[in-house]
N, C-alpha and C. Protein backbone atom coordinates (compact mmCIF):
# COMPACT_ATOMS: atom_id res chain seq x y z
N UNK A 1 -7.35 0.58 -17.82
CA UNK A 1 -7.49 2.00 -17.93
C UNK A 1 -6.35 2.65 -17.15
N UNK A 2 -5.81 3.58 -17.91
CA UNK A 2 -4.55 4.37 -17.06
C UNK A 2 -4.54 5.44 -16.74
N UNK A 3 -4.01 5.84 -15.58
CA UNK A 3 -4.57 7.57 -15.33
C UNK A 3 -2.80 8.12 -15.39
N UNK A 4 -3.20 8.83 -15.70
CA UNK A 4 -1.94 10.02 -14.88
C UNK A 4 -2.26 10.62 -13.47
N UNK A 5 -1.86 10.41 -12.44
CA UNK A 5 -2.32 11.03 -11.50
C UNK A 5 -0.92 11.56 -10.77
N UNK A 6 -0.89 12.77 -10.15
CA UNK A 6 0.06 13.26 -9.23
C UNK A 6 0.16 12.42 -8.20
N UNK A 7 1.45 12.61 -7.67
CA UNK A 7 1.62 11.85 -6.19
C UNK A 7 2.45 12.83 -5.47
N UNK A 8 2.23 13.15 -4.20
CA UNK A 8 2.66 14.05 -3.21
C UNK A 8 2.88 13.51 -1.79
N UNK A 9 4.18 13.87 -1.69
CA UNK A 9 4.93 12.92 -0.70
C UNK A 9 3.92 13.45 0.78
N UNK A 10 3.78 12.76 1.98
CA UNK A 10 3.04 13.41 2.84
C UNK A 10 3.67 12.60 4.29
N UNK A 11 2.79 13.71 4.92
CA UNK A 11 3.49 13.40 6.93
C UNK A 11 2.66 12.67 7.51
N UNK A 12 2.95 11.07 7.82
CA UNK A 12 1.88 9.59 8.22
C UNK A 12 1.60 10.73 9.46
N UNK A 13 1.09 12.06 10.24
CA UNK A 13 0.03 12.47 10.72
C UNK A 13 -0.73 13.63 10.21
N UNK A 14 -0.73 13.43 9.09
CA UNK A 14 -1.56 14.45 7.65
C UNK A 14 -3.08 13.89 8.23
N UNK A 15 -4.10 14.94 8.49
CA UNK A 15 -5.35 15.10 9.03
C UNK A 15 -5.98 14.02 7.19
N UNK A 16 -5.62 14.73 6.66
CA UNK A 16 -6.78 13.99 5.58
C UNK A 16 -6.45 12.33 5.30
N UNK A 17 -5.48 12.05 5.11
CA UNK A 17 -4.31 10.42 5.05
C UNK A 17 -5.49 9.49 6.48
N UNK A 18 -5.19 10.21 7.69
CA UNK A 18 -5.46 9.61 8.70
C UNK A 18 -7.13 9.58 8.19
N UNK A 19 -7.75 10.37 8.22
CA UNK A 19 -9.39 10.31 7.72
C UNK A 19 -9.98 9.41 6.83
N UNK A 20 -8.91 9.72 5.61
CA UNK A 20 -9.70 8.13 4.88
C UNK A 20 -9.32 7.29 5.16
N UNK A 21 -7.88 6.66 6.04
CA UNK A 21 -7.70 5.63 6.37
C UNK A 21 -8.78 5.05 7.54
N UNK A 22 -8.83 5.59 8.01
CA UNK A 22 -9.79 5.30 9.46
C UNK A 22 -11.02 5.09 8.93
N UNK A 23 -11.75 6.06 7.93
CA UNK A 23 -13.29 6.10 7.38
C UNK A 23 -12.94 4.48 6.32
N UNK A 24 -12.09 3.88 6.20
CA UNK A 24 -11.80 3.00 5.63
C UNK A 24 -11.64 1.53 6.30
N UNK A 25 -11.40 1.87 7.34
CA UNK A 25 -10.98 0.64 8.65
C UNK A 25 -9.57 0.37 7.95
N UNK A 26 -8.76 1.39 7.73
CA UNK A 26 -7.48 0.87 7.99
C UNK A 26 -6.37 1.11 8.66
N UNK A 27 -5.49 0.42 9.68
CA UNK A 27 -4.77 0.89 10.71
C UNK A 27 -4.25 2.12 10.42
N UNK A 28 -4.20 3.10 12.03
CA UNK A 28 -3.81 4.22 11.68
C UNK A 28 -2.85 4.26 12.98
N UNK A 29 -2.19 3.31 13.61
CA UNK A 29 -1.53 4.01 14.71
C UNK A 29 0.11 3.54 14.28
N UNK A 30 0.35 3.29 13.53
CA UNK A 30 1.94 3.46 13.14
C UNK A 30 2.33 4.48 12.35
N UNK A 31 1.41 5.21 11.76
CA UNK A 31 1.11 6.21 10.52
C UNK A 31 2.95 7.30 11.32
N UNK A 32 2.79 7.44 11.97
CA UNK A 32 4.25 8.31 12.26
C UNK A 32 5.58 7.65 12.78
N UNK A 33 5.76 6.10 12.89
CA UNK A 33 6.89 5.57 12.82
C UNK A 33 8.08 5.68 12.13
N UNK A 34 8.97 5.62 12.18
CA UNK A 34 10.19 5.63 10.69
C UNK A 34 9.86 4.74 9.76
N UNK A 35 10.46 4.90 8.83
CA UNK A 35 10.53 3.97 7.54
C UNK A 35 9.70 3.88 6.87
N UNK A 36 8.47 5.04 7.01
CA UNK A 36 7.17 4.78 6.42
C UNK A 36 7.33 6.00 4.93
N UNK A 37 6.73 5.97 4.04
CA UNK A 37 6.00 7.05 2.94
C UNK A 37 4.80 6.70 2.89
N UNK A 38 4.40 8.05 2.44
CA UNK A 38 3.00 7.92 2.29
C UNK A 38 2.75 9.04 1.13
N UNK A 39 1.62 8.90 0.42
CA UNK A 39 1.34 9.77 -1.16
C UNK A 39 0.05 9.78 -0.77
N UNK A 40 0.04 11.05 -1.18
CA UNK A 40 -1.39 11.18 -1.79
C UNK A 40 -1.85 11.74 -3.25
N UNK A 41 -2.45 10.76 -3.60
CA UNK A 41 -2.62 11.09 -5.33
C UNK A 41 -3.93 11.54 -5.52
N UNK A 42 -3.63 12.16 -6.84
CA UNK A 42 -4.31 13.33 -7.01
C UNK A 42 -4.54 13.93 -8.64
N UNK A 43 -5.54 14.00 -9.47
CA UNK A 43 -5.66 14.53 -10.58
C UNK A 43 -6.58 15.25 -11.12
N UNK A 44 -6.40 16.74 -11.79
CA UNK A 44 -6.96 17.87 -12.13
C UNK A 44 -6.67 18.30 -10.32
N UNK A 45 -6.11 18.53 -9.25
CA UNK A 45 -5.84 19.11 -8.63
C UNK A 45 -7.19 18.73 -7.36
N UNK A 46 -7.70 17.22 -7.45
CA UNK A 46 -8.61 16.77 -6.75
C UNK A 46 -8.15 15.46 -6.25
N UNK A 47 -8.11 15.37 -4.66
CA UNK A 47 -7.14 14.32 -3.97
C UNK A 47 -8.73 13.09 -4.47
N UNK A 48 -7.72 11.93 -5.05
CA UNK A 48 -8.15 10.67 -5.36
C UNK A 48 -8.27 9.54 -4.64
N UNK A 49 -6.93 9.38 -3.84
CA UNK A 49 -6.56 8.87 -2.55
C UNK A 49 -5.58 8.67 -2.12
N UNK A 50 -5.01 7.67 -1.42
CA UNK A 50 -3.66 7.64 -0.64
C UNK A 50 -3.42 6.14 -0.86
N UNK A 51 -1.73 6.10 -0.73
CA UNK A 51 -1.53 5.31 -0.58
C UNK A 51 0.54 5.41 0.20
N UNK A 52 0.91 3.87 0.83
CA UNK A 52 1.87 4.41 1.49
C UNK A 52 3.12 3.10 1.59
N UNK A 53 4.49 2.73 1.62
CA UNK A 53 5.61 1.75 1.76
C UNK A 53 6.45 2.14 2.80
N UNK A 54 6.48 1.17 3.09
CA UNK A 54 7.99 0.80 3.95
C UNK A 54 8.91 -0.24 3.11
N UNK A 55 10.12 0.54 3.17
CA UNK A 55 10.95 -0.37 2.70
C UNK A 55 12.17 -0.90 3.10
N UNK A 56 12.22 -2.40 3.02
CA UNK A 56 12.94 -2.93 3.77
C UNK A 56 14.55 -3.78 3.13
N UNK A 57 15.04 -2.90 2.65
CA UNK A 57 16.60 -3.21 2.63
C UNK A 57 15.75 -3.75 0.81
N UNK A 58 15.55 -5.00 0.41
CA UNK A 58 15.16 -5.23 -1.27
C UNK A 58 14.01 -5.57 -1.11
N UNK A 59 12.86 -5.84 0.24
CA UNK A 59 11.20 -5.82 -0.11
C UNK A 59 10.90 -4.76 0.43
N UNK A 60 9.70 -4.46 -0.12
CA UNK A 60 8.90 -3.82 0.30
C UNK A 60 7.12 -3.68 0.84
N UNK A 61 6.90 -3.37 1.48
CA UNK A 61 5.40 -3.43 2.05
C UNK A 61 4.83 -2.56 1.74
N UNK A 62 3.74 -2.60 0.69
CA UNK A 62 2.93 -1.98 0.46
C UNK A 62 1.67 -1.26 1.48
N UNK A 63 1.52 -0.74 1.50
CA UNK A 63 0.07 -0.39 2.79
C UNK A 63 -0.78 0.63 2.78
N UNK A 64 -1.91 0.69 3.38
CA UNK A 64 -2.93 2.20 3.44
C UNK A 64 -3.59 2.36 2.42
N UNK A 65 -3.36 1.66 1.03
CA UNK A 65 -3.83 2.25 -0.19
C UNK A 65 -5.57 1.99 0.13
N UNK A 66 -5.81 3.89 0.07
CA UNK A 66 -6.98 3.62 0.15
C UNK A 66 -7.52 4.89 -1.17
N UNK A 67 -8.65 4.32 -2.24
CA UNK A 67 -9.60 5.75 -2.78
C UNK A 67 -10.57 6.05 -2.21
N UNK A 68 -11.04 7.53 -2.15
CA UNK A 68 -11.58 8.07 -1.58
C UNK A 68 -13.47 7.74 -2.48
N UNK A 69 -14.22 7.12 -1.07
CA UNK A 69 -15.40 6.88 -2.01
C UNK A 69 -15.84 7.30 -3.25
N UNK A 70 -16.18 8.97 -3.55
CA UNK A 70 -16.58 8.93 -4.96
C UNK A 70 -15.64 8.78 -6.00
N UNK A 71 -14.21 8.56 -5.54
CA UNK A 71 -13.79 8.15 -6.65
C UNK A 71 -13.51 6.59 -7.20
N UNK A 72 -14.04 5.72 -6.37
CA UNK A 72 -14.19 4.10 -6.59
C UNK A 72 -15.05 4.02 -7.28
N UNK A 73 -14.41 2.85 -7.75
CA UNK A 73 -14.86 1.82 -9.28
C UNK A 73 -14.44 2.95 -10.17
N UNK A 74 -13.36 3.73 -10.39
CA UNK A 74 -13.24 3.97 -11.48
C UNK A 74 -11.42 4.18 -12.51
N UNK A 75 -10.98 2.94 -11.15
CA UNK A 75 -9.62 2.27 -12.11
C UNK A 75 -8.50 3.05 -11.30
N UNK A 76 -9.09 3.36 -10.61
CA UNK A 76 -7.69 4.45 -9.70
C UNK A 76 -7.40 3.59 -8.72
N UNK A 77 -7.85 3.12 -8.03
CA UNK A 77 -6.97 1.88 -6.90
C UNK A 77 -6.04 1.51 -7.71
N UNK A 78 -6.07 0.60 -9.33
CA UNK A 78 -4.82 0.18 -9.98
C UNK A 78 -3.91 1.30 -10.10
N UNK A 79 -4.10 2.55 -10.33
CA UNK A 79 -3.25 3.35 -10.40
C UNK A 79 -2.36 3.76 -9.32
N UNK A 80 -3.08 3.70 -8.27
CA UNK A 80 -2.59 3.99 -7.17
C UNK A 80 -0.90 2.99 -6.62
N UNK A 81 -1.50 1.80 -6.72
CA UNK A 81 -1.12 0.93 -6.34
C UNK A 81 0.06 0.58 -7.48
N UNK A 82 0.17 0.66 -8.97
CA UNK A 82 0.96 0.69 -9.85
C UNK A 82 2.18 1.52 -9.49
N UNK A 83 1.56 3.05 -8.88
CA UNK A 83 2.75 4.34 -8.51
C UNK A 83 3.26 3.73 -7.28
N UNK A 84 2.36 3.05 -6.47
CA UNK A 84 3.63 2.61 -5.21
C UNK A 84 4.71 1.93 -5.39
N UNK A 85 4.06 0.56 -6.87
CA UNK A 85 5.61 -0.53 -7.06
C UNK A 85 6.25 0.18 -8.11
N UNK A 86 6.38 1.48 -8.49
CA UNK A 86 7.00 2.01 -9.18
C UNK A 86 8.04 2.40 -8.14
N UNK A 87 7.49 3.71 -7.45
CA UNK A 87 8.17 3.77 -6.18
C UNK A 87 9.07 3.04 -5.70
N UNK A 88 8.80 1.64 -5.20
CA UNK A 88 9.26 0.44 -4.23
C UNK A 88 10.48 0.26 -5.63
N UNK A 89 9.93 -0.10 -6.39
CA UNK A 89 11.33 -0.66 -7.75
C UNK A 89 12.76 0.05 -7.57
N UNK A 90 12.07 1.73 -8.13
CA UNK A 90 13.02 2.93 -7.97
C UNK A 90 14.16 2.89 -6.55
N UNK A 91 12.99 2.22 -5.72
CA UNK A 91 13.56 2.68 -4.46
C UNK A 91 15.10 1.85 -4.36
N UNK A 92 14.70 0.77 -4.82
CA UNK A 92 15.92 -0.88 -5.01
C UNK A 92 15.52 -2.18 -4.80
N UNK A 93 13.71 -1.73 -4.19
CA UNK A 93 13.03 -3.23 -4.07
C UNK A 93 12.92 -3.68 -5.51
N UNK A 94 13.02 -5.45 -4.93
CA UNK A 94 13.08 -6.18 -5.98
C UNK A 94 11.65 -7.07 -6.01
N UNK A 95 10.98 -7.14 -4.66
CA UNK A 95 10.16 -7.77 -3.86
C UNK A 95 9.03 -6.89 -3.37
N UNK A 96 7.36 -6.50 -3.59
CA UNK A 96 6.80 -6.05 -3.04
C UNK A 96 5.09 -7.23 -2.33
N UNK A 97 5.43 -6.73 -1.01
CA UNK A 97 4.57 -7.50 -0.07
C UNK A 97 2.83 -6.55 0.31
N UNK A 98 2.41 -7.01 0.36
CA UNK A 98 1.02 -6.82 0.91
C UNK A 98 -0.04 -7.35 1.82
N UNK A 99 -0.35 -6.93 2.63
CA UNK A 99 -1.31 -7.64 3.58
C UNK A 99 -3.02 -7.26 3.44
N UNK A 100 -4.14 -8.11 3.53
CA UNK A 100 -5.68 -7.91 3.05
C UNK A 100 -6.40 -8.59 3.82
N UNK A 101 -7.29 -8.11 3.65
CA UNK A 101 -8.81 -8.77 4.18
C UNK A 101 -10.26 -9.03 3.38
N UNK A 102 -9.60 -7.54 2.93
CA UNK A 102 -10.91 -7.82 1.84
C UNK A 102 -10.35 -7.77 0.30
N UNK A 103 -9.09 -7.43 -0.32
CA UNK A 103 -9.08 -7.20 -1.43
C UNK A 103 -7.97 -8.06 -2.16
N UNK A 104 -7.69 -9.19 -1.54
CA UNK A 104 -6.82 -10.09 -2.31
C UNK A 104 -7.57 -10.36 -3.91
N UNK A 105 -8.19 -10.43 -4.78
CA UNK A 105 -8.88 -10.22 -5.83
C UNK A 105 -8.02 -9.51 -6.31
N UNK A 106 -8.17 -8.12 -6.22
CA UNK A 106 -7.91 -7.12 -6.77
C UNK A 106 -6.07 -6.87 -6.71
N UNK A 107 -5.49 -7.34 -5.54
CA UNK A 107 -4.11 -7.79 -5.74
C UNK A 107 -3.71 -8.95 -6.81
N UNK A 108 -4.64 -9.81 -6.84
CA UNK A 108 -3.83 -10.99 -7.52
C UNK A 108 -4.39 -10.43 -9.24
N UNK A 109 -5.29 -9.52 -9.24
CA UNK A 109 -5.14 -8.83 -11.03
C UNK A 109 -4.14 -7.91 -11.57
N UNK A 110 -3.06 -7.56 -10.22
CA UNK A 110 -2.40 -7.01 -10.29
C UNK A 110 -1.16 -7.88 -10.47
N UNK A 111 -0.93 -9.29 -10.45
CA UNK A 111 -0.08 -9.90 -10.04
C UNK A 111 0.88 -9.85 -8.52
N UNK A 112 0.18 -9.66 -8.14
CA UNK A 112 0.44 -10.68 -6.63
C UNK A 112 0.04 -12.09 -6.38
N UNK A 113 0.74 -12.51 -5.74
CA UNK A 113 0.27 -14.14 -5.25
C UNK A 113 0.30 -14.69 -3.73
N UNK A 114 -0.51 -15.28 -3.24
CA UNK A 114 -0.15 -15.40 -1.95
C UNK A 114 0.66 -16.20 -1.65
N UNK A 115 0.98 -15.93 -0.66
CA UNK A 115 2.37 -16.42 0.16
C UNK A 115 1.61 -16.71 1.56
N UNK A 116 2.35 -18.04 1.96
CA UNK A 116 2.16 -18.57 3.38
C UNK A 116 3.46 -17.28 3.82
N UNK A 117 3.00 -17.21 5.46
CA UNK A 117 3.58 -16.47 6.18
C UNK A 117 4.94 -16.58 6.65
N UNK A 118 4.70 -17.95 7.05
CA UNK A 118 6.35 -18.77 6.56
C UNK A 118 7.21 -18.50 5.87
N UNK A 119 6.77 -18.01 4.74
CA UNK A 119 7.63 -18.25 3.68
C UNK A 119 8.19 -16.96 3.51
N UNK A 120 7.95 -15.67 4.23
CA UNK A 120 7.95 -14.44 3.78
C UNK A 120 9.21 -13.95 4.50
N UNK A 121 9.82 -13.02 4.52
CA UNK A 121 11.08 -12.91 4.95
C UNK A 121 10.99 -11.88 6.12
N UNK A 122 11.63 -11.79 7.14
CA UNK A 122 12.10 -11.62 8.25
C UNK A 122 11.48 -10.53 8.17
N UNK A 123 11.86 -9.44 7.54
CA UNK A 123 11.83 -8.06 7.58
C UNK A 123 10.29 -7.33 6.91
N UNK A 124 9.80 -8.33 6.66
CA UNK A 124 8.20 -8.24 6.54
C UNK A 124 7.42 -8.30 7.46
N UNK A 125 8.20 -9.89 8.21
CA UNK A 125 7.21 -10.19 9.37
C UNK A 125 7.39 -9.39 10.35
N UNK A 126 8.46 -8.67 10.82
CA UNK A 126 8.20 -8.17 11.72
C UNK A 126 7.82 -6.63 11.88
N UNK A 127 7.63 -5.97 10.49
CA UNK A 127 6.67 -4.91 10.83
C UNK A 127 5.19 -4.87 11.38
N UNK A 128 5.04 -3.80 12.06
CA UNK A 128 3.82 -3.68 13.21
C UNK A 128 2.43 -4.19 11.95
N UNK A 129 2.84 -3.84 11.02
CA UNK A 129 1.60 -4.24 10.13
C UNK A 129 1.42 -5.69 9.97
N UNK A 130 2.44 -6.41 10.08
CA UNK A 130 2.42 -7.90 9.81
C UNK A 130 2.17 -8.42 11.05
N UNK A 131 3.17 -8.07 12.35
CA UNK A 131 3.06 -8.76 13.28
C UNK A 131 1.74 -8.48 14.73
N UNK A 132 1.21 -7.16 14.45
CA UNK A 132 0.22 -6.73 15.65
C UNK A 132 -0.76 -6.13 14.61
N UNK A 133 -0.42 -4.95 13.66
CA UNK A 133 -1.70 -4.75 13.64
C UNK A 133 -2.81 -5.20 12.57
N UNK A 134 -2.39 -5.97 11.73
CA UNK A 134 -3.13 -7.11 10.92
C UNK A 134 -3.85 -7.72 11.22
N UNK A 135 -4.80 -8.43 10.97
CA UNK A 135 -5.19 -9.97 12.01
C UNK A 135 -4.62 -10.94 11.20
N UNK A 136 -3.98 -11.80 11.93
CA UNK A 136 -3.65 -12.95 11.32
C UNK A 136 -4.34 -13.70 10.23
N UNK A 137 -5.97 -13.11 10.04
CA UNK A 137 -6.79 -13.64 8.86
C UNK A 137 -6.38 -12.70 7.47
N UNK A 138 -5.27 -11.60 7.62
CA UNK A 138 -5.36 -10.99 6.64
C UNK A 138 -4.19 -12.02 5.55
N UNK A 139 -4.57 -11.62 4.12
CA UNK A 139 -3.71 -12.81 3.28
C UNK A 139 -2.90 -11.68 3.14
N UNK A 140 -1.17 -12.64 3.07
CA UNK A 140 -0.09 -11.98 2.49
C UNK A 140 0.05 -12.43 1.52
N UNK A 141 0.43 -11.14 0.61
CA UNK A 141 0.56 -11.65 -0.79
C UNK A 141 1.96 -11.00 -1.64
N UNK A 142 2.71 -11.82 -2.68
CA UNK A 142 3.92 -11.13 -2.95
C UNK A 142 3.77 -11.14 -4.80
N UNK A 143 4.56 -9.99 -4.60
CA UNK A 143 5.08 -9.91 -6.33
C UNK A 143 6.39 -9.26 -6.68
N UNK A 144 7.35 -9.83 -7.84
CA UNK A 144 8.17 -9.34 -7.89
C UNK A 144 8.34 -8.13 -8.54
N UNK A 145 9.22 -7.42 -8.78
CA UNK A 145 9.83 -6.34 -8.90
C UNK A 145 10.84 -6.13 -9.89
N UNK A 146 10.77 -5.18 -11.09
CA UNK A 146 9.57 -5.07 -11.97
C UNK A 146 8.74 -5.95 -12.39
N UNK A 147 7.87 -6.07 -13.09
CA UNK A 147 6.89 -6.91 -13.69
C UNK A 147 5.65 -6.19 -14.44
């Protein structure tokens, strides 16, 4: 199922971004570092949810993508997440990375695959998301760019 949904560029200390991330359990204390974007999408003029990249020279890290409860289960996480590696492509990534706990599933229907940590490149591992604020139980997972 495909949506059209708006995306609106936003400031990682936007009161609503930080709210569902947090009402979500997902890290919120790098949210104003450099190198970050963040969107919030949105259709008929009703925020859907967020989602946000860092990008790193040709990968990129996906992160934050969160929908806002009543709008889950109804195909917008893929959307969401489709407009970020659109994004990441546009941007010059060739490579987009992701880190999970609970939703590797729903990445690998997207085509992602996991990746040992090892194997992942420098400039992944050492963002705060990979290296502190993750837990090491979260799976990294990669896909290329387009696809």
């Amino acid at each position: 199922m495909g949506f059209d949904l708006n995306q609106q560029v936003l400031e990682g200390r936007d009161d609503s971004l930080r709210g569902a991330l947090a009402g979500a359990g997902l890290p919120v204390d790098d949210l104003t570092d450099a190198g970050r974007s963040f969107y919030r999408f949105s259709r008929d003029s009703r925020t859907i949810g967020f989602g946000g990249l860092e990008l790193h020279g040709e990968v990129a890290l996906l992160r934050s993508i969160v929908v806002l409860p009543d709008q889950q289960g109804l195909g917008f996480g893929r959307a969401i997440t489709l407009g970020l590696l659109d994004q990441a492509h546009r941007k010059g990534a060739t490579a987009a990375y992701v880190l999970t706990e609970t939703a590797a599933p729903f990445f690998q229907s997207l085509g992602f695959l996991p990746i040992a940590r090892d194997e992942a490149p420098t400039a992944i591992l050492t963002t705060r998301q990979a290296a502190s604020l993750c837990p090491a139980s979260a799976a990294l997972m990669v896909r290329s760019l387009p696809a």
